[in-house]
PDB file of N, CA and C in Angstrom:
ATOM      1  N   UNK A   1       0.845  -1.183   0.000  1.00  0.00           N
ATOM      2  CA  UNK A   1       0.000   0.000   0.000  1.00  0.00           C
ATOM      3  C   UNK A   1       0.889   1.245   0.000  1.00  0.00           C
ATOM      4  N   UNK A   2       0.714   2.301  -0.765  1.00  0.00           N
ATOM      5  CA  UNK A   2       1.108   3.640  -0.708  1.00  0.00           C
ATOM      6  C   UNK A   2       0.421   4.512  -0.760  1.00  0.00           C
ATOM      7  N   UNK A   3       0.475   5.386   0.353  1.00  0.00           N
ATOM      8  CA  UNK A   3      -0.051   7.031   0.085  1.00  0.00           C
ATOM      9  C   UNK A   3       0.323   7.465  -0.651  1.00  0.00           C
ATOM     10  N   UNK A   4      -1.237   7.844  -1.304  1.00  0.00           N
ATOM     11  CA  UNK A   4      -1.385   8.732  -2.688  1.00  0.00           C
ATOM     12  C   UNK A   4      -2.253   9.949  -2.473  1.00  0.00           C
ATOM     13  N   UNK A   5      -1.797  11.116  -1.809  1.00  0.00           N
ATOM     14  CA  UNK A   5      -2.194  12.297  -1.392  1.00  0.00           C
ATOM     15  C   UNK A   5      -2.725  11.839  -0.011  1.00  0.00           C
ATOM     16  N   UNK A   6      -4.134  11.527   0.133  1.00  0.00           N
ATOM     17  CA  UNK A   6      -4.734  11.250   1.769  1.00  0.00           C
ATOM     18  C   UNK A   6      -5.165   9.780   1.203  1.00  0.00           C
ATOM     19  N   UNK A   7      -5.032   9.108  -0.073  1.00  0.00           N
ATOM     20  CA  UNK A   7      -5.469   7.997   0.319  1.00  0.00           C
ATOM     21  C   UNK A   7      -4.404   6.593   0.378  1.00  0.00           C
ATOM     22  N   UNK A   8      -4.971   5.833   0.808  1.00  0.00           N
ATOM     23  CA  UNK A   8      -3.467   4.424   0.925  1.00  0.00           C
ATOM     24  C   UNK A   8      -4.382   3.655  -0.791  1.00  0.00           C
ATOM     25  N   UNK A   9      -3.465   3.142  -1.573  1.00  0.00           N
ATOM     26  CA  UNK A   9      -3.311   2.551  -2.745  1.00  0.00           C
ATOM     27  C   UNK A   9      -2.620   1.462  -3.070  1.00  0.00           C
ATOM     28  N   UNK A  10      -3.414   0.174  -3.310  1.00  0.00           N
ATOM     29  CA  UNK A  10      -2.932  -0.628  -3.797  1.00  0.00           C
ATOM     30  C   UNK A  10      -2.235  -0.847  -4.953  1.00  0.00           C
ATOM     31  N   UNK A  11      -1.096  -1.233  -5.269  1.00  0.00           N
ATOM     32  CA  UNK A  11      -0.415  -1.248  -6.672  1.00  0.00           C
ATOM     33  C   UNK A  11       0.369  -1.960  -6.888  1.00  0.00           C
ATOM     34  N   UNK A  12      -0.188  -2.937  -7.725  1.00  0.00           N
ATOM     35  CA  UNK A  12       0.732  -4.186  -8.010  1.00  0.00           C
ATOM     36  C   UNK A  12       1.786  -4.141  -8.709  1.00  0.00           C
ATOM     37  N   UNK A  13       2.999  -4.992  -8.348  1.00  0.00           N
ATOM     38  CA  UNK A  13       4.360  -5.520  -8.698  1.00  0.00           C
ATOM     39  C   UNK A  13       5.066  -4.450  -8.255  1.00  0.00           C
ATOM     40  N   UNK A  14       4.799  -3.336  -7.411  1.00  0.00           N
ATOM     41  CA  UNK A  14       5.857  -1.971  -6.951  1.00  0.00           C
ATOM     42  C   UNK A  14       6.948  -2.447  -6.591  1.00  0.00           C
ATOM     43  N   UNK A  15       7.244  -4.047  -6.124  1.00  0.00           N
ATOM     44  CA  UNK A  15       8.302  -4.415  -5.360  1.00  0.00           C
ATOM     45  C   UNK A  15       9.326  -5.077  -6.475  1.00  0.00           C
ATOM     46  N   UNK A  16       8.410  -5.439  -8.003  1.00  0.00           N
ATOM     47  CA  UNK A  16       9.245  -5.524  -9.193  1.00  0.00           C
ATOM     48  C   UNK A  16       9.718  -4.736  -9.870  1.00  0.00           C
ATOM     49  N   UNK A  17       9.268  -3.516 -10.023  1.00  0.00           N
ATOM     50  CA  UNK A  17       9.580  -2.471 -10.537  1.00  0.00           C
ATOM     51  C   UNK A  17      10.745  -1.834  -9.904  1.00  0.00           C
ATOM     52  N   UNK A  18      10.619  -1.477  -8.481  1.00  0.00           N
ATOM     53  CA  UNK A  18      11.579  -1.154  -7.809  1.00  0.00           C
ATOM     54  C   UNK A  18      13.027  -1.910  -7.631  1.00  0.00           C
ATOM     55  N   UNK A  19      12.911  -3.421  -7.848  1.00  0.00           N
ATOM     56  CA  UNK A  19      13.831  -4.410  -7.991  1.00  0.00           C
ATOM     57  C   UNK A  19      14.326  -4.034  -9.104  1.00  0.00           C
ATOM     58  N   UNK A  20      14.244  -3.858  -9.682  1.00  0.00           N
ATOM     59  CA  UNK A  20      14.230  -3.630 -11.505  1.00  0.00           C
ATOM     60  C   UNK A  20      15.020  -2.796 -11.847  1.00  0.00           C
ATOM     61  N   UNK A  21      14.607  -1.175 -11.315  1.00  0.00           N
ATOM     62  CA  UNK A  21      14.962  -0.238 -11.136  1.00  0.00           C
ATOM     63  C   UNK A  21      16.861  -0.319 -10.104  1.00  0.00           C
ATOM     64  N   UNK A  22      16.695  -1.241  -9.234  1.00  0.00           N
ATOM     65  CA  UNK A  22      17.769  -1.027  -7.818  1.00  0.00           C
ATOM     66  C   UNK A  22      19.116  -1.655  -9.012  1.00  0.00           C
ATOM     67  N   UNK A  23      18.431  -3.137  -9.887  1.00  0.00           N
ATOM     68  CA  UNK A  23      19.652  -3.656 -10.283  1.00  0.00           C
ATOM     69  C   UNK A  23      20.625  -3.336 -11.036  1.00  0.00           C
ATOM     70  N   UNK A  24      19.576  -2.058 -11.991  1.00  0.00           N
ATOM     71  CA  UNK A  24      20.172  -1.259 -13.273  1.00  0.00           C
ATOM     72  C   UNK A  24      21.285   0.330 -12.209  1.00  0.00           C
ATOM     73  N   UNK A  25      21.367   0.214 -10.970  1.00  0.00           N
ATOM     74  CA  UNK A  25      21.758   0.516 -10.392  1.00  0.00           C
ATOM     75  C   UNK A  25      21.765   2.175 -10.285  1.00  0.00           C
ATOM     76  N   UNK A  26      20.174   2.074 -10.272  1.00  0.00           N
ATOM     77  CA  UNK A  26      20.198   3.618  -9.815  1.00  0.00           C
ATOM     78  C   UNK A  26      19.797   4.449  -8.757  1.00  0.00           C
ATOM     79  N   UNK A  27      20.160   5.476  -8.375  1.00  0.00           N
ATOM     80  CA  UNK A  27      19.908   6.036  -6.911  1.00  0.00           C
ATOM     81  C   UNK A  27      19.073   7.106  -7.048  1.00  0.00           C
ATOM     82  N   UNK A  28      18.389   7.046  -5.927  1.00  0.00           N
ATOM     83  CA  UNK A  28      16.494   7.618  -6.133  1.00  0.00           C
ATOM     84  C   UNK A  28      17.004   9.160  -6.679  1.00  0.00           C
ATOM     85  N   UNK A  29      18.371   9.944  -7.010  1.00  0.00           N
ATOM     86  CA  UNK A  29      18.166  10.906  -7.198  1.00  0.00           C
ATOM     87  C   UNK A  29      18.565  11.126  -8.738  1.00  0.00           C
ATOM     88  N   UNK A  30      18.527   9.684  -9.069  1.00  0.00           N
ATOM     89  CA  UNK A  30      19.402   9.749 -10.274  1.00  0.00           C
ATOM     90  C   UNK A  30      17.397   9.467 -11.421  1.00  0.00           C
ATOM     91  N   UNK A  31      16.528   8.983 -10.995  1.00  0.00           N
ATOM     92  CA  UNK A  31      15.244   8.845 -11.572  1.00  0.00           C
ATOM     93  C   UNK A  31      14.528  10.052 -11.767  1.00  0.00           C
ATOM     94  N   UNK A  32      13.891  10.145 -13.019  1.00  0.00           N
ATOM     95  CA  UNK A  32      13.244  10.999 -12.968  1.00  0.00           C
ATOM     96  C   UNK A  32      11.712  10.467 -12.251  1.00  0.00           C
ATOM     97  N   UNK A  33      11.369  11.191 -11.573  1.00  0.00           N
ATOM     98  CA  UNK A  33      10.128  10.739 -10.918  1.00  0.00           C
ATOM     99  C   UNK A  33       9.428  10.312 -11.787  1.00  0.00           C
ATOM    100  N   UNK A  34       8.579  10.686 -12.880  1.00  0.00           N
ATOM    101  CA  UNK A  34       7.416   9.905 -14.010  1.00  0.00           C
ATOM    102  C   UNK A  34       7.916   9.056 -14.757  1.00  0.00           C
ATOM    103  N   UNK A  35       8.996   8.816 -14.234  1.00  0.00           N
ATOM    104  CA  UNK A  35       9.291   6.995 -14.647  1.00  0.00           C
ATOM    105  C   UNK A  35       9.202   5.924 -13.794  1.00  0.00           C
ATOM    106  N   UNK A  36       9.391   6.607 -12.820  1.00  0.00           N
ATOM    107  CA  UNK A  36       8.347   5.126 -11.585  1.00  0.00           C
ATOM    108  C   UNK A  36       6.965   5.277 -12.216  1.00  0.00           C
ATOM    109  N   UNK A  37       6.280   5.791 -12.479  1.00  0.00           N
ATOM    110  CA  UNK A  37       4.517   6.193 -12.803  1.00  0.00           C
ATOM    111  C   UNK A  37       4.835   5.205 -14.259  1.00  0.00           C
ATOM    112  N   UNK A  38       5.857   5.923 -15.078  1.00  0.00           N
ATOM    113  CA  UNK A  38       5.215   5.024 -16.484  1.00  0.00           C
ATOM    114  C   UNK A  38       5.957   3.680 -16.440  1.00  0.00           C
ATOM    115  N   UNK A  39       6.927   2.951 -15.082  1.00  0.00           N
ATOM    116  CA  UNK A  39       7.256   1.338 -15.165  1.00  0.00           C
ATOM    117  C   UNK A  39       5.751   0.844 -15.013  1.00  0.00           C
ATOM    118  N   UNK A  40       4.975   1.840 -13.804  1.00  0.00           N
ATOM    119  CA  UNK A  40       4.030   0.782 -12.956  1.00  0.00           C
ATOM    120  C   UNK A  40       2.624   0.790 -13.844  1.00  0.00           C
ATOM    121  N   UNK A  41       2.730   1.223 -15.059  1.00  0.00           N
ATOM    122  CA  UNK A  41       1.375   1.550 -16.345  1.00  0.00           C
ATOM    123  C   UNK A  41       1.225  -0.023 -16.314  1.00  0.00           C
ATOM    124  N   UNK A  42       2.512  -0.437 -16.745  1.00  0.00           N
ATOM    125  CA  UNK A  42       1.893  -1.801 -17.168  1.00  0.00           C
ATOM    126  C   UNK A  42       1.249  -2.885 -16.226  1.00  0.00           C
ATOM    127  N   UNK A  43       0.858  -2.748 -14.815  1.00  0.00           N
ATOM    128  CA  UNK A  43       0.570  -3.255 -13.924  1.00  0.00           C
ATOM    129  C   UNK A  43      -0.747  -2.888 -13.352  1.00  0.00           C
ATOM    130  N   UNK A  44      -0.766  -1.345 -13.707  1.00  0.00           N
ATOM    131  CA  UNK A  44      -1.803  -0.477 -12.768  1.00  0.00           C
ATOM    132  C   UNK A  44      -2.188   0.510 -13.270  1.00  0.00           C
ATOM    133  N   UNK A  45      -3.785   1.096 -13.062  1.00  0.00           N
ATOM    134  CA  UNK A  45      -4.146   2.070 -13.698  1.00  0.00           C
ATOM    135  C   UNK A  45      -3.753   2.849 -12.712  1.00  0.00           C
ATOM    136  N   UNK A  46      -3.567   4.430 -13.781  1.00  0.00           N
ATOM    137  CA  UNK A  46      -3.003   5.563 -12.815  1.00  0.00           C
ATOM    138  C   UNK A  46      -3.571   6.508 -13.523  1.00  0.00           C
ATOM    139  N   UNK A  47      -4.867   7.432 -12.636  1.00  0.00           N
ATOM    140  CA  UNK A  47      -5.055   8.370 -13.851  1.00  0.00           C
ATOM    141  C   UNK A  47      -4.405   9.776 -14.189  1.00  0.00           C
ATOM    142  N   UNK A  48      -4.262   9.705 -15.305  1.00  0.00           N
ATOM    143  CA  UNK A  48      -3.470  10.720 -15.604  1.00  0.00           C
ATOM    144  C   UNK A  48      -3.539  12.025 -15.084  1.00  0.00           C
ATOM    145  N   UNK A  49      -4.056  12.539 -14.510  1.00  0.00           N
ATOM    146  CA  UNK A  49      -4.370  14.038 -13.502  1.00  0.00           C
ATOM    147  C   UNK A  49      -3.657  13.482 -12.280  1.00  0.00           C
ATOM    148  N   UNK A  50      -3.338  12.150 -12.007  1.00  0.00           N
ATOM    149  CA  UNK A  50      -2.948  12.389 -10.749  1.00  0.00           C
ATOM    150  C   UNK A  50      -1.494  11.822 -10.742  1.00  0.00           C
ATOM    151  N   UNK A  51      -0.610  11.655 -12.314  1.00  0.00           N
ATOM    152  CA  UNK A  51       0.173  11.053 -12.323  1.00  0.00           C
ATOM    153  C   UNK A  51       1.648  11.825 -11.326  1.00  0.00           C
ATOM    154  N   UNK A  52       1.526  13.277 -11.159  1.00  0.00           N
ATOM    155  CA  UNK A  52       2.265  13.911 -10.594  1.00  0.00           C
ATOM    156  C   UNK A  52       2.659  13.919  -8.719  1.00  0.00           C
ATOM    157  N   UNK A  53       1.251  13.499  -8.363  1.00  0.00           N
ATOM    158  CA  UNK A  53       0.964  12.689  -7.160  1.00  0.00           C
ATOM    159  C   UNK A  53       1.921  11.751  -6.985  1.00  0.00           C
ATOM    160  N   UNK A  54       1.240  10.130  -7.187  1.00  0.00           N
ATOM    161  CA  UNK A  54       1.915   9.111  -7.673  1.00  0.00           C
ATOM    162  C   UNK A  54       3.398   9.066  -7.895  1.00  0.00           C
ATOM    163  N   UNK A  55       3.797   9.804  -8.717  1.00  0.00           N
ATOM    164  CA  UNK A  55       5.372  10.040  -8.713  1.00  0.00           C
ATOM    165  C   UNK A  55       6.126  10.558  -7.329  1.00  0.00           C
ATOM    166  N   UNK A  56       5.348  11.842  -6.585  1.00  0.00           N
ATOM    167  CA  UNK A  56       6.016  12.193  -5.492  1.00  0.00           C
ATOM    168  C   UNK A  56       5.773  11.139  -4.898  1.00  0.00           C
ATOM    169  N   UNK A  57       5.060  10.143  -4.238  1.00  0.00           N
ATOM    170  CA  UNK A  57       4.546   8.984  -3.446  1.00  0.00           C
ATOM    171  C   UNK A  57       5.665   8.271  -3.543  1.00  0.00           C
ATOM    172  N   UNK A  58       5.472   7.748  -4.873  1.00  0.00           N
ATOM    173  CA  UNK A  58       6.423   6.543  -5.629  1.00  0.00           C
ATOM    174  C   UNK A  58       8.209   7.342  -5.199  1.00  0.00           C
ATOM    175  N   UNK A  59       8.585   8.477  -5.425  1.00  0.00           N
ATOM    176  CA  UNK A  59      10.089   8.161  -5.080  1.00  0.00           C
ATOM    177  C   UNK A  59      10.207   8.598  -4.116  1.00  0.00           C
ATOM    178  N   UNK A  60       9.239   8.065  -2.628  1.00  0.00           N
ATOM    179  CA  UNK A  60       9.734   8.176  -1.190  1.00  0.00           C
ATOM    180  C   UNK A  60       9.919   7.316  -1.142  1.00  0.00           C
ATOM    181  N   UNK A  61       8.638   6.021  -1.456  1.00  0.00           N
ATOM    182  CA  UNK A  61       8.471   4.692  -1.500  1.00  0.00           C
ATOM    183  C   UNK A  61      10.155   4.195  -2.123  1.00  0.00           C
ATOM    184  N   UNK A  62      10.393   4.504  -3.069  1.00  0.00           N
ATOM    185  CA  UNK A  62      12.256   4.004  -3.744  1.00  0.00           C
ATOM    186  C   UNK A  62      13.136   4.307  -2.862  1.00  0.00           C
ATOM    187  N   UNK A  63      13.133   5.744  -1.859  1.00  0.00           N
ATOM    188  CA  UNK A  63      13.935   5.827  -1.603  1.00  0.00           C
ATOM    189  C   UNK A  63      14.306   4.869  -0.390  1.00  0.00           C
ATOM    190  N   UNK A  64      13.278   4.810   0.188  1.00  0.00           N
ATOM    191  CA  UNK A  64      13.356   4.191   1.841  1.00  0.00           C
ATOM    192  C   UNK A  64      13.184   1.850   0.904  1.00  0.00           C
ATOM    193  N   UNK A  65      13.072   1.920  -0.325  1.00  0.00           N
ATOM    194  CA  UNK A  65      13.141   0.612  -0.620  1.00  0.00           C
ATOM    195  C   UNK A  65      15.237   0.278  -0.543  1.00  0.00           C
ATOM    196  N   UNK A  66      15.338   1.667  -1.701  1.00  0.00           N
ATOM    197  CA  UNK A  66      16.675   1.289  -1.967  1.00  0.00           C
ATOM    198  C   UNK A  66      17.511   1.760  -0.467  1.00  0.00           C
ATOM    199  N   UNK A  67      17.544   2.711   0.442  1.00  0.00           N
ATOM    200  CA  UNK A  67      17.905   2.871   1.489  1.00  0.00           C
ATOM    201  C   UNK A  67      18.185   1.411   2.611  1.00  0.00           C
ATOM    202  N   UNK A  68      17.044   0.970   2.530  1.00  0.00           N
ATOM    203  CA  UNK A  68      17.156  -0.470   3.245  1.00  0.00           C
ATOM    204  C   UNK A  68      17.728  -1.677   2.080  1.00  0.00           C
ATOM    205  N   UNK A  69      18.109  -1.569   1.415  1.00  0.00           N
ATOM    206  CA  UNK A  69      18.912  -2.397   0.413  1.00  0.00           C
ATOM    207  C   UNK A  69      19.990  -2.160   0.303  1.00  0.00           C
ATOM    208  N   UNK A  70      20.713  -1.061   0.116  1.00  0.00           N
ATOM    209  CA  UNK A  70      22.378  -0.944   0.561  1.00  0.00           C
ATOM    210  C   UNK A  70      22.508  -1.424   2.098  1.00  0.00           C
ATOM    211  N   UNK A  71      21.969  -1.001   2.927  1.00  0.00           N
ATOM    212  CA  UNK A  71      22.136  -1.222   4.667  1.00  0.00           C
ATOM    213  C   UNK A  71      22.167  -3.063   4.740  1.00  0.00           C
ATOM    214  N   UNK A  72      21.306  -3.390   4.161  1.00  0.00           N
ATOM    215  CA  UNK A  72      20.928  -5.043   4.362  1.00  0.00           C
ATOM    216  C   UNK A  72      22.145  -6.218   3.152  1.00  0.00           C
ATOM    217  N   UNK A  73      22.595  -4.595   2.581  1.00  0.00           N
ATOM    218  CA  UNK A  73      23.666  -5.707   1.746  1.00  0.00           C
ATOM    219  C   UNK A  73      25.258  -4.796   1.984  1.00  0.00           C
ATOM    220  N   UNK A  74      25.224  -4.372   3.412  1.00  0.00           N
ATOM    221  CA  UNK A  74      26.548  -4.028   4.072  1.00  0.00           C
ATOM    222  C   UNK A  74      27.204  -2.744   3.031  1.00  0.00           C
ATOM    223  N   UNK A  75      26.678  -1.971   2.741  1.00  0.00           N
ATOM    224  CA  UNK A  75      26.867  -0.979   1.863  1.00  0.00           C
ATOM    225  C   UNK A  75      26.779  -0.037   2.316  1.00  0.00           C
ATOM    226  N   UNK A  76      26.974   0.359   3.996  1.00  0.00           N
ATOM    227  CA  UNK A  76      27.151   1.494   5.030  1.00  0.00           C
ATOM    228  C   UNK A  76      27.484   2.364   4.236  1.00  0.00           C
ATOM    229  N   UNK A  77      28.699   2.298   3.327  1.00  0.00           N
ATOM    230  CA  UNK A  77      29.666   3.182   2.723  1.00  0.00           C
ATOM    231  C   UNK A  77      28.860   3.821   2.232  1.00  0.00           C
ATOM    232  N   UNK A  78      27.907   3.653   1.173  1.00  0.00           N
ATOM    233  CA  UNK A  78      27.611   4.396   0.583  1.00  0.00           C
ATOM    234  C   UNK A  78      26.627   5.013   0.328  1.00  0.00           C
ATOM    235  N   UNK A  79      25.870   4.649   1.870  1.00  0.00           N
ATOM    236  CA  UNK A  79      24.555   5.234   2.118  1.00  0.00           C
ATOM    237  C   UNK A  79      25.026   6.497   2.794  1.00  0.00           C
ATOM    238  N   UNK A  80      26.215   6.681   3.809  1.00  0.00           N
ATOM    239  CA  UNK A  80      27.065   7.468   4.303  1.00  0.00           C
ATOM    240  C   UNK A  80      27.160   8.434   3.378  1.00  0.00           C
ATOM    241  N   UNK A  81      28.321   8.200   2.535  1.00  0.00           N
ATOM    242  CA  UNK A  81      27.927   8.822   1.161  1.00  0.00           C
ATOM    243  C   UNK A  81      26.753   9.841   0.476  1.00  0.00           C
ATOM    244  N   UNK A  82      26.011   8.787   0.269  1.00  0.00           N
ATOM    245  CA  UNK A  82      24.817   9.386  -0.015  1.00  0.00           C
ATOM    246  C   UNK A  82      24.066  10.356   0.484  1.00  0.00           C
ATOM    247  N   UNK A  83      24.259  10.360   1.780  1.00  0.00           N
ATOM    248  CA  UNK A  83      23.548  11.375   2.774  1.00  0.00           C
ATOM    249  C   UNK A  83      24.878  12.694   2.991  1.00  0.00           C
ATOM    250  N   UNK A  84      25.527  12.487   2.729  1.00  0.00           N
ATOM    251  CA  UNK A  84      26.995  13.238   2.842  1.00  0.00           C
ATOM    252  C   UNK A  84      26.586  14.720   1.766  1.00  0.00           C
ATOM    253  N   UNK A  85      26.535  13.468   0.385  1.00  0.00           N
ATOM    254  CA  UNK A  85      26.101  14.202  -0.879  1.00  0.00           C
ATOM    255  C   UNK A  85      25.212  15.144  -1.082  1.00  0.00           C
ATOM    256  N   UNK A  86      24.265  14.535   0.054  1.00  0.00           N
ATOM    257  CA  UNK A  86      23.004  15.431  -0.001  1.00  0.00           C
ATOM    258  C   UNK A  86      21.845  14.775  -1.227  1.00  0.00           C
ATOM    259  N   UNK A  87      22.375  13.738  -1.594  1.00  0.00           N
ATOM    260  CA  UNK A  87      21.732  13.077  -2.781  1.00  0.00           C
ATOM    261  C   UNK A  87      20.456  12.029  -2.385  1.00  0.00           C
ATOM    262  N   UNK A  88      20.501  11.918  -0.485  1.00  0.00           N
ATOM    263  CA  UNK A  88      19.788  10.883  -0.394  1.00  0.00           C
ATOM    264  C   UNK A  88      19.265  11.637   1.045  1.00  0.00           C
ATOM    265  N   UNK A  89      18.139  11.237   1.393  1.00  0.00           N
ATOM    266  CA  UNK A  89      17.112  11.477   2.106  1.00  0.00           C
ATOM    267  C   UNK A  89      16.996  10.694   3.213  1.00  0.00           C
ATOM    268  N   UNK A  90      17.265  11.457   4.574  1.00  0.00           N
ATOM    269  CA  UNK A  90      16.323  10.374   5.424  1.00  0.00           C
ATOM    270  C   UNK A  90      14.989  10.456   6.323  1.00  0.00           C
ATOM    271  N   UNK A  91      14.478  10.961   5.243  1.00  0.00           N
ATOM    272  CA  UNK A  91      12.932  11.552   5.497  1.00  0.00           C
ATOM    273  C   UNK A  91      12.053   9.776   5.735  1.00  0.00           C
ATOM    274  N   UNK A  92      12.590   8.967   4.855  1.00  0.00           N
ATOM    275  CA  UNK A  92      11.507   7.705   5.022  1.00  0.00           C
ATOM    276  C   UNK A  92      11.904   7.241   6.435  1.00  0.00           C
ATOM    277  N   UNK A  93      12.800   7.695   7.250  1.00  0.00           N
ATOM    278  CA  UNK A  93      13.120   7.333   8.656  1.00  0.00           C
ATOM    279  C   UNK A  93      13.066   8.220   9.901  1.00  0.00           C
ATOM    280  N   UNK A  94      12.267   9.319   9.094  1.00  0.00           N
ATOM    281  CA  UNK A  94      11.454   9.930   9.929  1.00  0.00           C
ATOM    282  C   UNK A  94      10.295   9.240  11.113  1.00  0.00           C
ATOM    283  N   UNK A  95      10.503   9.156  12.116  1.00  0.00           N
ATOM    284  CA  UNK A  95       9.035   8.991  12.761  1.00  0.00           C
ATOM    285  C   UNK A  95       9.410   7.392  13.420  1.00  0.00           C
ATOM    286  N   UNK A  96      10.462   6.655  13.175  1.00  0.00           N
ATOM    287  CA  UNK A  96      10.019   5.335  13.219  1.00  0.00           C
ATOM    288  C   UNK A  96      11.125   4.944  14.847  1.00  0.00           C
ATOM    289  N   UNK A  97      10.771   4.588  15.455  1.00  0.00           N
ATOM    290  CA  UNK A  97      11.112   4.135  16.540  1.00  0.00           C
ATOM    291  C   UNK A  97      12.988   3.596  16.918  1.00  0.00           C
ATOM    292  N   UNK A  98      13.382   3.122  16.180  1.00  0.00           N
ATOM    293  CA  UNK A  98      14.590   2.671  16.341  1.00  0.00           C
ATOM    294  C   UNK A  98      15.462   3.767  15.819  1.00  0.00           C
ATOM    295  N   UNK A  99      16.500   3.932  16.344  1.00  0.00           N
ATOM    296  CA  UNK A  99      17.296   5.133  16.103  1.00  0.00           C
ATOM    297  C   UNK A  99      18.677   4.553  16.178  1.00  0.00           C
ATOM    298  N   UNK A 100      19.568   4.737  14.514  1.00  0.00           N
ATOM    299  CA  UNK A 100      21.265   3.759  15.142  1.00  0.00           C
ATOM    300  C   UNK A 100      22.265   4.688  14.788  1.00  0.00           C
ATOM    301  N   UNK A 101      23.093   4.611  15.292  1.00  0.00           N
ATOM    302  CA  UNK A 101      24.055   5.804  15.553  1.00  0.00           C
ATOM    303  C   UNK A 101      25.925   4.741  14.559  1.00  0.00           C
ATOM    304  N   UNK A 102      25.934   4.793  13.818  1.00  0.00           N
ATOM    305  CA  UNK A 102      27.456   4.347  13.413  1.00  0.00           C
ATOM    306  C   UNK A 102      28.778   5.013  13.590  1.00  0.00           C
ATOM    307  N   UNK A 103      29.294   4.201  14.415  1.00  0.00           N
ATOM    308  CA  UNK A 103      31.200   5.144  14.415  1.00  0.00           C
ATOM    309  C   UNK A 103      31.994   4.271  13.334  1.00  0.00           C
ATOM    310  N   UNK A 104      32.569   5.362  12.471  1.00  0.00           N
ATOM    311  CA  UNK A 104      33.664   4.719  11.842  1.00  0.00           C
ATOM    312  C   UNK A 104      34.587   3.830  12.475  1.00  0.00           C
TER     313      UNK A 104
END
């Protein structure tokens, strides 16, 4: 399910698309947002007035997918990095209970 303005939305294969997207190895700042919207056409209707929605939704949803995919495949480095850069966000870890602190 993803929030899509105030409502939660079902949308199938998001977790293929996003796989899809992680292997060709790109980082949520490197996508243009209405290309998460036009992978997930072929899966899901999206209507077009709200495709601009959907896109902001869709690359929080990438970021906090691919965020926990470098971490879970020991890639500290370059989530470090990433947040260094300013290229990566940790807005999807806003709010959530566990809090981890890394020393070099």
């Amino acid at each position: 399910m993803v929030r899509i303005g105030d409502s939660m939305v079902g949308l199938a294969s998001v977790g293929e698309v996003f796989e899809k997207i992680y292997q060709g190895e790109k980082k949520p700042d490197e996508i243009e947002r209405i290309e998460l919207v036009r992978e997930l056409l072929s899966y899901n209707y999206v209507p077009e007035e709200a495709w601009d929605e959907y896109a902001e939704a869709l690359i929080v949803e990438y970021e906090n997918y691919y965020n926990n995919k470098i971490l879970s495949h020991g890639r500290l480095d370059e989530f470090v990095e990433s947040i260094e850069s300013g290229s990566l966000s940790l807005y999807p870890w806003i709010g959530k209970r566990e809090v981890y602190f890394f020393d070099n």
